[in-house]
Protein backbone atom coordinates (compact mmCIF):
# COMPACT_ATOMS: atom_id res chain seq x y z
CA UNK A 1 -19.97 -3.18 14.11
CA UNK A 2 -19.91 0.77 14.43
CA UNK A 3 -20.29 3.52 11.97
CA UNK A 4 -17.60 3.49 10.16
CA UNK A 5 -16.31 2.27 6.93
CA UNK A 6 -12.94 1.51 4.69
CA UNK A 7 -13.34 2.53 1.03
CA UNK A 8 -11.40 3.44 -1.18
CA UNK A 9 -11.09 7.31 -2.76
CA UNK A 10 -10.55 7.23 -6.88
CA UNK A 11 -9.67 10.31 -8.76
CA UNK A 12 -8.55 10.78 -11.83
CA UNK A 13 -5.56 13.61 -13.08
CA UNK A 14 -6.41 16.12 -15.78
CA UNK A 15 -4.12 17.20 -18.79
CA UNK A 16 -3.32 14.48 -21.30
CA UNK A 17 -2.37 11.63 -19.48
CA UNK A 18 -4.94 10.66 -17.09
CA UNK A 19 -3.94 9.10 -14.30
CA UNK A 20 -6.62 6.84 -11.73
CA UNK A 21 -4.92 7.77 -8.14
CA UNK A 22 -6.46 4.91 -5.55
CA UNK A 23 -6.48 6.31 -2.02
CA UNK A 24 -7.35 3.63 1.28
CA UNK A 25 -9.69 5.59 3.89
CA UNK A 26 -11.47 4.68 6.45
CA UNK A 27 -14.25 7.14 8.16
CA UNK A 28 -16.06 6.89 11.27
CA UNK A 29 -18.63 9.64 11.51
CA UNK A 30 -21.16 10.02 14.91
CA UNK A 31 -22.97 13.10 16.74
CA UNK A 32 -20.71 12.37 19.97
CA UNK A 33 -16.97 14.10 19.16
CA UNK A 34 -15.22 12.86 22.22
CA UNK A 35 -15.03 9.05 20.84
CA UNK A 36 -13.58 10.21 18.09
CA UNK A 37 -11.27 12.57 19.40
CA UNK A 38 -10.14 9.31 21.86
CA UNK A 39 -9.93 7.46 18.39
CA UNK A 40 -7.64 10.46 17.05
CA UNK A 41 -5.27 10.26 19.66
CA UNK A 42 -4.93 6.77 19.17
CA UNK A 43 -4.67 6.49 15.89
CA UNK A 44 -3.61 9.49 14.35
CA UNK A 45 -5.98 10.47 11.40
CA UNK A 46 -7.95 13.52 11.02
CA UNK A 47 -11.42 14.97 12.57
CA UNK A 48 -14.01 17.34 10.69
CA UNK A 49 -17.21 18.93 11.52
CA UNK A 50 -19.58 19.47 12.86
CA UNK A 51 -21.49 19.02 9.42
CA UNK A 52 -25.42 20.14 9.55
CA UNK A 53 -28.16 18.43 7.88
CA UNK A 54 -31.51 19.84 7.24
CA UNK A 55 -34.19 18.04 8.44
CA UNK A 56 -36.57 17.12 11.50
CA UNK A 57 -34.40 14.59 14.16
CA UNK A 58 -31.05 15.42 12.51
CA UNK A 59 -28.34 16.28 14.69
CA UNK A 60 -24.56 17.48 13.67
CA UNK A 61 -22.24 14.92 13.59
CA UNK A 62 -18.32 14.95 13.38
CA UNK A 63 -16.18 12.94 11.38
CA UNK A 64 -12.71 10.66 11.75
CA UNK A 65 -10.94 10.23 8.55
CA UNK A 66 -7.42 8.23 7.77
CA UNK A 67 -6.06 8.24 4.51
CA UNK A 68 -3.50 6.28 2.88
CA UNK A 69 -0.86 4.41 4.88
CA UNK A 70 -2.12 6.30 7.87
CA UNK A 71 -5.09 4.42 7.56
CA UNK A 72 -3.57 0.91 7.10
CA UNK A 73 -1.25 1.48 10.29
CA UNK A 74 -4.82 2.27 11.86
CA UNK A 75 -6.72 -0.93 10.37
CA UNK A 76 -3.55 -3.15 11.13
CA UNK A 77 -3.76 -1.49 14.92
CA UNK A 78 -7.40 -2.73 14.98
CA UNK A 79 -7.60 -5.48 13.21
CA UNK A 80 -7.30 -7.76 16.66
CA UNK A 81 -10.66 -6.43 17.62
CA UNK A 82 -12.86 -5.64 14.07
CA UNK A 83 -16.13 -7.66 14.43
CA UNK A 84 -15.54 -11.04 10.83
CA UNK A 85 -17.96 -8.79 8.80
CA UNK A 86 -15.42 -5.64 9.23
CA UNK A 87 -12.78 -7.62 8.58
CA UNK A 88 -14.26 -9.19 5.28
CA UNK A 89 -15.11 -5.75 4.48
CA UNK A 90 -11.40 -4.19 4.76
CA UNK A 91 -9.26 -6.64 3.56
CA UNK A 92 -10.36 -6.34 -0.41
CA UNK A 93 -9.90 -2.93 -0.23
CA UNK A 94 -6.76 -3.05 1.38
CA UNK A 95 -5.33 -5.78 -1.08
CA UNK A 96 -6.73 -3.34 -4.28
CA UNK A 97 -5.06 -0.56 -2.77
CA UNK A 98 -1.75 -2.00 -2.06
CA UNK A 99 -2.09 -3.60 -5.90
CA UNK A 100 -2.26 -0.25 -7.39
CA UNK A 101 0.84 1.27 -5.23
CA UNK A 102 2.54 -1.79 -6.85
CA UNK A 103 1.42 -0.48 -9.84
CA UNK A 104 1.96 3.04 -9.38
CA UNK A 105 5.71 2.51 -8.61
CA UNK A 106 6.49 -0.36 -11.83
CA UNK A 107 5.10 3.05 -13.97
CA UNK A 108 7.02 5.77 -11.88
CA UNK A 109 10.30 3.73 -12.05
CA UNK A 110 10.22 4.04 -15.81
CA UNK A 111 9.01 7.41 -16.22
């Protein structure tokens, strides 16, 4: 178990119709930004930072971000090696994400 996470992003369209867009991500944030540019190379994604925080003992850190099916292809890449509580952690988000694309394109096909 490292520090990162899979969540997912919600936003919601202006104008009259308002639309809830769902977006899978995953993050892995950490002071060190060699891991993470190892884990970029791997598995695509993006890398910001470094992001300062005020305060005594707080170092920058860099972040890893995936979005969307970039980050599936990433979770399905390391799925084989995600620690049970990972796992149980992913997998609801992936199936509510994957729901609303459903979703998304019954509406679009009509529109």
């Amino acid at each position: 178990d490292g520090e990162g996470c899979t969540y997912l992003a919600k936003s919601t369209s202006s104008g009259k119709t308002k639309r809830v867009y769902v977006r899978l991500r995953l993050a892995v944030a950490q002071v060190y930004l060699e891991p993470l540019e190892k884990l970029q190379r791997t598995l695509g994604g993006k890398l910001n930072g470094p992001y300062l925080h005020p305060g005594p003992n707080r170092q920058p850190h860099y972040q890893w971000n995936a979005t969307g099916v970039e980050a599936l292809t990433a979770l399905e890449r390391m799925w084989p090696y995600l620690s049970t509580n990972k796992k149980e952690q992913a997998q609801p988000k992936i199936n509510e994400w994957q729901a609303n694309r459903k979703v998304a394109r019954k509406v679009n096909q009509y529109a």
